[in-house]
Protein backbone atom coordinates (compact mmCIF):
# COMPACT_ATOMS: atom_id res chain seq x y z
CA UNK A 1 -41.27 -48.78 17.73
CA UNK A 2 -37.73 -48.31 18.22
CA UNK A 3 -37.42 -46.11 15.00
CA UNK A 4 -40.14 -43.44 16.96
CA UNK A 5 -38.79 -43.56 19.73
CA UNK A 6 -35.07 -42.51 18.36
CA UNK A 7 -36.51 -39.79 16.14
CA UNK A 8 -38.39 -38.64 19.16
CA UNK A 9 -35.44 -38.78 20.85
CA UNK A 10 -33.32 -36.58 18.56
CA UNK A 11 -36.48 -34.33 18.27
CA UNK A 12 -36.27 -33.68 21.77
CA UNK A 13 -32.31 -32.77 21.70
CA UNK A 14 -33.11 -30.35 18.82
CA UNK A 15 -36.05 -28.75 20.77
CA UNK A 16 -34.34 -28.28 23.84
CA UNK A 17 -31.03 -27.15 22.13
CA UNK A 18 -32.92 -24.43 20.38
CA UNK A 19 -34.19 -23.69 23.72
CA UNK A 20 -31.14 -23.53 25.52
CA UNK A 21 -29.62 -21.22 22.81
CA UNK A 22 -32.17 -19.01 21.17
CA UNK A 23 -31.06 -15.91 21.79
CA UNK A 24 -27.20 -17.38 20.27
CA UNK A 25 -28.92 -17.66 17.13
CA UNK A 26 -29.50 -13.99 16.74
CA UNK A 27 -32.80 -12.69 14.96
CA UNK A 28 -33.35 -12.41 11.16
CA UNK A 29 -34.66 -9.08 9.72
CA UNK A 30 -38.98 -9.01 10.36
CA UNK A 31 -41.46 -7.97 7.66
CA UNK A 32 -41.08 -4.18 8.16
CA UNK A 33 -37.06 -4.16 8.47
CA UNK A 34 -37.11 -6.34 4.71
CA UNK A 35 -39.98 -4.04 3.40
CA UNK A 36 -38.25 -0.64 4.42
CA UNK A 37 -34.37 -1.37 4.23
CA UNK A 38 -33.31 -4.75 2.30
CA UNK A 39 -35.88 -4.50 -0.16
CA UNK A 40 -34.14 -0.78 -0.96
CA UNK A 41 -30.78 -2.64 -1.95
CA UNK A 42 -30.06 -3.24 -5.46
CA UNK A 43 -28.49 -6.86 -4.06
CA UNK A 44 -32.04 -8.21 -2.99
CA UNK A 45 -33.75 -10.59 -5.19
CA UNK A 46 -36.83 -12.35 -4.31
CA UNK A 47 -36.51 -12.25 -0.50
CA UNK A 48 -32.87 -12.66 -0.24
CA UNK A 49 -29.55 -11.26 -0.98
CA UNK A 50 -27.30 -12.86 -3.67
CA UNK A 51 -23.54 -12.27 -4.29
CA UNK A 52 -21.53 -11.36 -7.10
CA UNK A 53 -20.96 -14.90 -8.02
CA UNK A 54 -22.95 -18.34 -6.88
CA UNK A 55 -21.33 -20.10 -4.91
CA UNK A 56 -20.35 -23.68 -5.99
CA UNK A 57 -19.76 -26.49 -3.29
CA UNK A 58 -18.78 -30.36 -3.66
CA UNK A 59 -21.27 -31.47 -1.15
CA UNK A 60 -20.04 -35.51 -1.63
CA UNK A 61 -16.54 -34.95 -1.40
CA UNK A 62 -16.92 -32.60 1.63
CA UNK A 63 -18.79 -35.15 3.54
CA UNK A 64 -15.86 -37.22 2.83
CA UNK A 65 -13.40 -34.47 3.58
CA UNK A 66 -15.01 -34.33 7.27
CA UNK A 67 -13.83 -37.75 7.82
CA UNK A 68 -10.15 -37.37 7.70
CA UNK A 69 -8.11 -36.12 10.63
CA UNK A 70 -4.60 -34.14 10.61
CA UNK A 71 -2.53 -34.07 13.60
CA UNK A 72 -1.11 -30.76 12.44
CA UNK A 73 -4.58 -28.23 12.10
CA UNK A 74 -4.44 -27.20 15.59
CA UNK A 75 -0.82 -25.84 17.10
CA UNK A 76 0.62 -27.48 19.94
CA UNK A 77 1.05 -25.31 23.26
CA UNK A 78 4.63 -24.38 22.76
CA UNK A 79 4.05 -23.91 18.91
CA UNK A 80 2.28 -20.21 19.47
CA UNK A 81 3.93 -17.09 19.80
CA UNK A 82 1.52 -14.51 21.23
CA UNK A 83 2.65 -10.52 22.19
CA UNK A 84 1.81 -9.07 25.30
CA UNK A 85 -0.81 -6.91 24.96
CA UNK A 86 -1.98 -4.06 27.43
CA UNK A 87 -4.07 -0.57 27.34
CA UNK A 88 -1.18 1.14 27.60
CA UNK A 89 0.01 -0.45 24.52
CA UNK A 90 -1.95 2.14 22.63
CA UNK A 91 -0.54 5.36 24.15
CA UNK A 92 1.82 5.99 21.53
CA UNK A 93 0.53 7.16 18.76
CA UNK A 94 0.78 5.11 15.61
CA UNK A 95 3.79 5.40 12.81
CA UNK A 96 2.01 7.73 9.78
CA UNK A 97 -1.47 7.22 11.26
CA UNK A 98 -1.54 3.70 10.79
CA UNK A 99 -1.34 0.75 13.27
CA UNK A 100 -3.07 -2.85 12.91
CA UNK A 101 -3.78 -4.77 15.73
CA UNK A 102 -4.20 -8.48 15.17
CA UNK A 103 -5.96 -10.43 17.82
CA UNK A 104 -6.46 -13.96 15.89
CA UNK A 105 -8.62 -15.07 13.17
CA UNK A 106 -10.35 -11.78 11.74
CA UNK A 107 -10.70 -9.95 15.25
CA UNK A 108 -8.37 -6.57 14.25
CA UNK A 109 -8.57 -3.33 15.98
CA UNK A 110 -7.17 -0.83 13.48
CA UNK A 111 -6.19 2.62 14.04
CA UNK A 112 -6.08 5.19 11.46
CA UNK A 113 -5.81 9.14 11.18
CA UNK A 114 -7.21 9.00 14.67
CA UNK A 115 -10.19 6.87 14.66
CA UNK A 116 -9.80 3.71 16.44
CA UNK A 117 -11.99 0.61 14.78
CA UNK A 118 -12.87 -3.04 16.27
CA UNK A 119 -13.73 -5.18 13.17
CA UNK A 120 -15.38 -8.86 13.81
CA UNK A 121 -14.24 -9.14 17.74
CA UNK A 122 -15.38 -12.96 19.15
CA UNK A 123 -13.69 -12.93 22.47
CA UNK A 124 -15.83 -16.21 23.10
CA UNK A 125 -14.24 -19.83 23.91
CA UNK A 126 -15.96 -20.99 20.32
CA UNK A 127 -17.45 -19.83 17.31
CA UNK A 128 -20.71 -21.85 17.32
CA UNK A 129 -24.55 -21.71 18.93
CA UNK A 130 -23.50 -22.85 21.76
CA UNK A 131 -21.12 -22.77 24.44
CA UNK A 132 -20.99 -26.77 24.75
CA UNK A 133 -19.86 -27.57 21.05
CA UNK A 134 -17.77 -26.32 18.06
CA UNK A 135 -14.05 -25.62 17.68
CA UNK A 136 -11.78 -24.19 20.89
CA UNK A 137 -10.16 -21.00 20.72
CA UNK A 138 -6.08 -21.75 20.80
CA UNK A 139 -5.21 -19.19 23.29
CA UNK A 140 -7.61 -16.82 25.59
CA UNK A 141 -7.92 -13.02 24.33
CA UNK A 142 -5.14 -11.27 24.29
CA UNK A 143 -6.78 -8.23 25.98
CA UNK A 144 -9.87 -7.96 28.09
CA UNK A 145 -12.41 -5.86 26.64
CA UNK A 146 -12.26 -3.52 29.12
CA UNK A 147 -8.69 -2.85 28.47
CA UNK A 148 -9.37 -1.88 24.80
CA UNK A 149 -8.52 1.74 23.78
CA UNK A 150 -10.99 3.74 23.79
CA UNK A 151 -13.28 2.36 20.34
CA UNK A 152 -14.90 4.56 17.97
CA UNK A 153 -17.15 2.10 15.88
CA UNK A 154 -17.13 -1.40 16.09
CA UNK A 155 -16.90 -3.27 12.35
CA UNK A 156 -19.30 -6.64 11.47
CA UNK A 157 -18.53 -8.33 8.21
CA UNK A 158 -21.59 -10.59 8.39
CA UNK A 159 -23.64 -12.86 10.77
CA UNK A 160 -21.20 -16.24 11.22
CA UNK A 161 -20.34 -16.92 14.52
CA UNK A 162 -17.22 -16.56 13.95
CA UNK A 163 -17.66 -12.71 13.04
CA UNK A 164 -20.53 -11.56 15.17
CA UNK A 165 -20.07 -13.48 18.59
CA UNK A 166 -23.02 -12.97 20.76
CA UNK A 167 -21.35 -13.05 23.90
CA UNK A 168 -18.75 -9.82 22.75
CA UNK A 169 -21.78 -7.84 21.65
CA UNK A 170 -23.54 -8.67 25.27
CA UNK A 171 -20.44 -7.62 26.88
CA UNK A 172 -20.64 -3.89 24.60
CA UNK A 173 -24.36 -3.25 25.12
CA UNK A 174 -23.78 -0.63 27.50
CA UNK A 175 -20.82 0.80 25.39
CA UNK A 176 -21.19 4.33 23.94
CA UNK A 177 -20.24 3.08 19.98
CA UNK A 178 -21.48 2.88 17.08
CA UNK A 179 -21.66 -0.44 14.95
CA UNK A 180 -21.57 -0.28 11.47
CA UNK A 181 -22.75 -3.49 9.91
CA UNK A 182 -23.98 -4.91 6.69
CA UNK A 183 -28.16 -4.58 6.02
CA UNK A 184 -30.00 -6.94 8.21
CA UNK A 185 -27.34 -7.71 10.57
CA UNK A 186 -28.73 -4.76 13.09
CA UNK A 187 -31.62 -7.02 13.36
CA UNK A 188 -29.54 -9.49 15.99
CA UNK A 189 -28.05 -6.81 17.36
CA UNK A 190 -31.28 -5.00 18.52
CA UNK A 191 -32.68 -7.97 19.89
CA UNK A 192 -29.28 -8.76 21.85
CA UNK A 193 -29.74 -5.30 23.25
CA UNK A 194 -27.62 -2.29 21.44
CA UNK A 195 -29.89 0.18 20.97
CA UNK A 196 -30.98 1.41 17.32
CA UNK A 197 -29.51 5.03 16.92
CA UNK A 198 -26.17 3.12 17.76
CA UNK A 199 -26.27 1.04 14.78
CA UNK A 200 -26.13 1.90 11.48
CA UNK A 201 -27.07 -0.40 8.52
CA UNK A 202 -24.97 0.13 4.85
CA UNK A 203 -25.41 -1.64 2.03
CA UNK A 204 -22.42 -2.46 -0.89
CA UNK A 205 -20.72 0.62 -2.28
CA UNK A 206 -22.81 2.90 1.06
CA UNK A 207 -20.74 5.00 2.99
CA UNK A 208 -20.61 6.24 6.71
CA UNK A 209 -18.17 8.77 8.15
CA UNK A 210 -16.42 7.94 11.49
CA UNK A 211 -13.57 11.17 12.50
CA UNK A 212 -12.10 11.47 10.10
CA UNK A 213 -12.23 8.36 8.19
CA UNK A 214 -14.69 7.32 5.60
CA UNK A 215 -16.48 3.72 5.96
CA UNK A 216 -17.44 2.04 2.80
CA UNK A 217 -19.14 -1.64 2.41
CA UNK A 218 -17.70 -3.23 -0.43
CA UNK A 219 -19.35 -6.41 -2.28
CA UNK A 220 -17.63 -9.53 -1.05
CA UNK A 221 -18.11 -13.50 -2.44
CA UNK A 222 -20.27 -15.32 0.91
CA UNK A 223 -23.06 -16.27 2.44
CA UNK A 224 -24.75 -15.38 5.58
CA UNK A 225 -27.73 -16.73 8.22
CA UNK A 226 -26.97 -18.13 11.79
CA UNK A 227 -29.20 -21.59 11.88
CA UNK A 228 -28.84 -23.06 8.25
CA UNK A 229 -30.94 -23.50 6.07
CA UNK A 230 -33.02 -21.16 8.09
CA UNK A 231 -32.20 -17.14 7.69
CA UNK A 232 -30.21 -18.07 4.96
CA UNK A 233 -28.85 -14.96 3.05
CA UNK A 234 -31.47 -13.10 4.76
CA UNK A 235 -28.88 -10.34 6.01
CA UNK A 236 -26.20 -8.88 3.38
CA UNK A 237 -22.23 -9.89 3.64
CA UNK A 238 -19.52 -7.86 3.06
CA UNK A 239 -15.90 -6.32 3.09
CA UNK A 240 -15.21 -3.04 3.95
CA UNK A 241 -12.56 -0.02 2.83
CA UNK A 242 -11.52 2.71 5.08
CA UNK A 243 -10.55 6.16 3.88
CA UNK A 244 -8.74 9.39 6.06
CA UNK A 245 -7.14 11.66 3.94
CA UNK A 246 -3.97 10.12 3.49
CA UNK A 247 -4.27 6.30 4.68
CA UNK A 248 -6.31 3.87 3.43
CA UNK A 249 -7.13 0.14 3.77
CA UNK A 250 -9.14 -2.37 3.01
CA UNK A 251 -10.56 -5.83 4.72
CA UNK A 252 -11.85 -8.25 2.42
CA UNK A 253 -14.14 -9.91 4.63
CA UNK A 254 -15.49 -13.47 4.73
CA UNK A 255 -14.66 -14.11 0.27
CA UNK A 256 -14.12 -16.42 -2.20
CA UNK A 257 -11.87 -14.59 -5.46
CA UNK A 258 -13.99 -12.47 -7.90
CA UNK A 259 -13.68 -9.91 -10.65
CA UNK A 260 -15.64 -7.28 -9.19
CA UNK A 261 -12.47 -6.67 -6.36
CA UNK A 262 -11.05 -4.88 -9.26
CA UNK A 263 -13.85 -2.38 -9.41
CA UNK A 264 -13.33 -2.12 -5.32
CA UNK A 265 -9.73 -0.99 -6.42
CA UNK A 266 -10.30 1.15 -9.08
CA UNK A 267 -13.59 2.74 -6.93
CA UNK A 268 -11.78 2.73 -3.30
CA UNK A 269 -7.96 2.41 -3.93
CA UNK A 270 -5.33 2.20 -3.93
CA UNK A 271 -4.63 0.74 -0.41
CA UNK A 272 -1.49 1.20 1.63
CA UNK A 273 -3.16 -1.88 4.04
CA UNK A 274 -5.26 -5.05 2.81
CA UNK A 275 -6.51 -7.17 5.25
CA UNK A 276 -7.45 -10.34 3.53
CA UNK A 277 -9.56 -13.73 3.99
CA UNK A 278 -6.66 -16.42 3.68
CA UNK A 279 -7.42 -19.33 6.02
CA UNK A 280 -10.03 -22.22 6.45
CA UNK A 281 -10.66 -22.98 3.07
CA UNK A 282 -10.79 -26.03 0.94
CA UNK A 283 -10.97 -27.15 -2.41
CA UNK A 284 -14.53 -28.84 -1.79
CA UNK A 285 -15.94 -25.18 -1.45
CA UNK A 286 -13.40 -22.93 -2.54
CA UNK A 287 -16.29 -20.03 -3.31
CA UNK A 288 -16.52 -19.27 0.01
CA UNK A 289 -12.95 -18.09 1.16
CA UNK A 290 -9.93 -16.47 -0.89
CA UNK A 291 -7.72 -18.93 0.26
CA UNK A 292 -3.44 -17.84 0.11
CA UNK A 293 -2.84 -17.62 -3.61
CA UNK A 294 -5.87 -15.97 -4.17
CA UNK A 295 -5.15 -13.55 -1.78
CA UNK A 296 -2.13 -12.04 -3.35
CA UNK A 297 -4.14 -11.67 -6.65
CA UNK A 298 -7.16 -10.34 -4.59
CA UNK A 299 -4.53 -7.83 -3.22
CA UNK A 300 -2.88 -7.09 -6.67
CA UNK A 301 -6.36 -6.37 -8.24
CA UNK A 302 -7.21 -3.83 -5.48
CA UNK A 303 -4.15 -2.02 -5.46
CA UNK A 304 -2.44 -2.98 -2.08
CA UNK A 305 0.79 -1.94 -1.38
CA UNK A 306 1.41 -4.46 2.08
CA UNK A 307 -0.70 -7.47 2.36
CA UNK A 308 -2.48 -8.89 6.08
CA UNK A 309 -3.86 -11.97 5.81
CA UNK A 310 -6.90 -12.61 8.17
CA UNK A 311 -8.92 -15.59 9.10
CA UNK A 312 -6.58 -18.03 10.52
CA UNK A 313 -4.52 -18.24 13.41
CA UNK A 314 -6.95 -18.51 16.21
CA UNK A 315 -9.64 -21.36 15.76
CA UNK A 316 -9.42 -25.02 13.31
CA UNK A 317 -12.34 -24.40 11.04
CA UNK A 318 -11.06 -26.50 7.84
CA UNK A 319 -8.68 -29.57 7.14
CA UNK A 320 -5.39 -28.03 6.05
CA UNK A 321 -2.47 -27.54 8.73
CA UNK A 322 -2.63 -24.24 10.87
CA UNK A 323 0.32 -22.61 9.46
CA UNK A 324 -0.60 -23.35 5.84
CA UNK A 325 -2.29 -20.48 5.39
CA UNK A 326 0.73 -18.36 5.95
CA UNK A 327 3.26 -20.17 4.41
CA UNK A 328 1.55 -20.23 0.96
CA UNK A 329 0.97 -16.21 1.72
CA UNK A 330 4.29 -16.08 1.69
CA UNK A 331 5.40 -18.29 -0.97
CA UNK A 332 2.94 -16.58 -3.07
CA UNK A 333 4.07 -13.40 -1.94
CA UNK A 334 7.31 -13.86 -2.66
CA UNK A 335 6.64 -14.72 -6.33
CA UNK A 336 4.89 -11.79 -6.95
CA UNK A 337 6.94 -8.92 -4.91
CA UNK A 338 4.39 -8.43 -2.73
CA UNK A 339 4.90 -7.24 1.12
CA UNK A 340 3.43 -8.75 3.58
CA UNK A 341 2.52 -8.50 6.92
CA UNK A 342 3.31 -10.80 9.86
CA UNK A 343 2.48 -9.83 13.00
CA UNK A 344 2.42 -12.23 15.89
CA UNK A 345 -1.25 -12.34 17.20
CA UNK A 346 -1.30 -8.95 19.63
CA UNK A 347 1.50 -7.50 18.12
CA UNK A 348 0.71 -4.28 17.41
CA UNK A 349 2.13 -3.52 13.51
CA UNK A 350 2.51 -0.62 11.48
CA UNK A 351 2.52 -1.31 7.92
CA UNK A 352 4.66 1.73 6.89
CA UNK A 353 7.29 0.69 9.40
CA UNK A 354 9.74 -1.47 7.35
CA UNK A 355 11.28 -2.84 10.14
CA UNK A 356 8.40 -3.68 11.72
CA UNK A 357 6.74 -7.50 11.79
CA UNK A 358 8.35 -9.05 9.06
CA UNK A 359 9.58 -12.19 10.93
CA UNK A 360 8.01 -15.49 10.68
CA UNK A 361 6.99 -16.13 14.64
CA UNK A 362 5.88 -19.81 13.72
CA UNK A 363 7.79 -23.13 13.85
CA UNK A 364 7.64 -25.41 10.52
CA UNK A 365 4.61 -27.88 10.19
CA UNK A 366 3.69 -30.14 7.80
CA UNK A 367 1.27 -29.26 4.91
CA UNK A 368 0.70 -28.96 1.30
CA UNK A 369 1.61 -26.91 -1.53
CA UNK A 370 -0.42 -24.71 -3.50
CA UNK A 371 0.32 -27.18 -6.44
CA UNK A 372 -0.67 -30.51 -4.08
CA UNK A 373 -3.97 -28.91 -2.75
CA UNK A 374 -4.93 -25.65 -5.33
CA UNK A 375 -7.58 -22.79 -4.08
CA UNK A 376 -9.48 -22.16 -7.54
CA UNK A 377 -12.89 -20.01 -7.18
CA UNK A 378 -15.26 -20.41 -9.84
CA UNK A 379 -16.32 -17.90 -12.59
CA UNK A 380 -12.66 -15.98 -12.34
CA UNK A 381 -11.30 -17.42 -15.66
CA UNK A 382 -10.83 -14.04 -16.96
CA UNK A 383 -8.94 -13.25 -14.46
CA UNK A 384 -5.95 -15.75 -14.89
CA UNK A 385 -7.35 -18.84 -12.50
């Protein structure tokens, strides 16, 4: 009796959270979207899209994993160094037609040869279903929306709700810009309101012109879907190059290390800009994201000349201290000549600008090594890891 009436119990909470946040959970691709666009890609295999790689996971020991605490994964108030951020900002026009924005975690607004670009904004308090639950933001946005320079396109790497927030894209529906998106993903973003002929669809290695500048997807090592198992890889993941005439860069994405990111170099390079996936990772599941180490060799294999590391900095999605991320960037960096980035979140950087956001802006924290706590992906042996 008391077993039915606890399972009716958390039946009920399910139901009614469902209820309460439907429209959160987006809308996977229907019958006719699958039949006339995903089924077209050469990534779709019996009713879902699969990456270049599986991805391997340690299901036991992350249960485990989710146990443990660290005082040091989220930054304590004095601990952040933010820029002050404005329109006006953005009147000047960038050093060499190239300017990076960094607003925390993956949100970037990039400017190059005169096309302005929003990539993964979430200017939501969380990254989750629902407004009630999942990790805090550290600090409020930087800039309200409607203080952004004028946008040209707006960038979506894939569906996690930490990379297409359905609160920003409410907030843009009346917007006049385009959003250029993986296959599948247009599917939430009609039924959160953005009209059709403003979105455009690409699959890996498709292009779409913006200016001046030339949008490709480019494969990437993830997953996707919005209410696990349920959607699941249903709408494509990806990273994404951008080409003017003279400047070029490239954002990794949501990815775990693979060998194909040499092809994206040799295809799409080289870059004078990578932005890559180096935070919230663990060695449980370390498929999913790059990870610091991996970074640098992700950045070596495309042909990078300065290196941004993304995804981290903004929300505790993993175990490791906040300012790991950055120190192994850095450590690994170091080792292997490459230049890297550091721009306080806000701070708006230009990579060709040698004296420009080079400083570390972050106090020193506890946290492990590369050689205590290593970020190996699967399947790269040939590849040195």
């Amino acid at each position: 009796m008391f077993g039915a009436s606890l399972a009716a119990i958390v039946l009920g909470v399910i139901v009614s959270f469902l209820i309460m946040n439907w429209q959160r959970l987006g809308r996977s691709p229907d019958k006719e979207h699958r039949d006339q666009v995903l089924s077209a890609s050469k990534f779709w295999y019996d009713n879902r899209f699969v990456g270049p790689l599986p991805l391997k996971n340690n299901w036991r020991g992350s249960i485990k994993e989710s146990f443990k605490s660290n005082p040091y994964n989220v930054p304590a108030d004095d601990d952040l160094s933010l820029a002050h951020i404005t329109k006006e900002s953005f009147a000047q026009k960038p050093y060499k037609d190239l300017r990076v924005t960094w607003l925390g975690h993956s949100t970037v607004i990039l400017e190059i040869e005169g096309a302005t670009l929003l990539i993964d904004p979430i200017w939501s308090e969380r990254p989750s279903p629902t407004k009630l639950l999942g990790p805090k933001r550290w600090y409020d946005p930087l800039i309200d929306l409607d203080d952004l320079p004028p946008i040209d396109a707006v960038i979506i790497s894939h569906d996690h709700y930490d990379h297409l927030d359905y609160d920003t894209i409410k907030a843009m529906e009346h917007w006049n810009v385009r959003f250029i998106v993986p296959l599948g993903v247009g599917a939430h973003l009609k039924y959160w309101g953005i009209k059709p002929e403003r979105i455009k669809e690409i699959d890996w290695w498709e292009s779409f012109d913006v200016k001046n500048v030339t949008i490709t997807a480019t494969p990437a090592r993830h997953t996707s879907g919005r209410l696990w198992p349920i959607g699941a890889d249903k709408t494509l993941w990806a990273g994404f190059a951008f080409k003017g005439k003279n400047r070029s860069v490239w954002y990794s994405g949501d990815s775990g290390l693979f060998p194909g990111i040499r092809e994206i170099g040799q295809r799409l390079g080289p870059f004078d800009l990578t932005m890559i996936d180096i935070g919230q990772y663990n060695a449980n599941w370390p498929d999913w994201h790059m990870g610091p180490e991996q970074a640098v060799k992700a950045h070596i294999m495309a042909g990078g000349e300065t290196l941004m590391g993304v995804h981290w900095g903004l929300f505790n999605l993993a175990r490791h201290s906040w300012t790991e991320p950055i120190e192994r960037l850095l450590t690994a960096g170091h080792q292997e000549g490459v230049d890297i980035l550091l721009p306080r979140p806000g701070e708006l950087a230009e990579p060709h600008n040698l004296k420009a956001a080079r400083t570390p802006w972050w106090p020193k924290v506890p946290r492990k090594t590369a050689a205590e706590d290593p970020i190996i992906s699967s399947g790269c042996e040939d590849i040195g890891w």
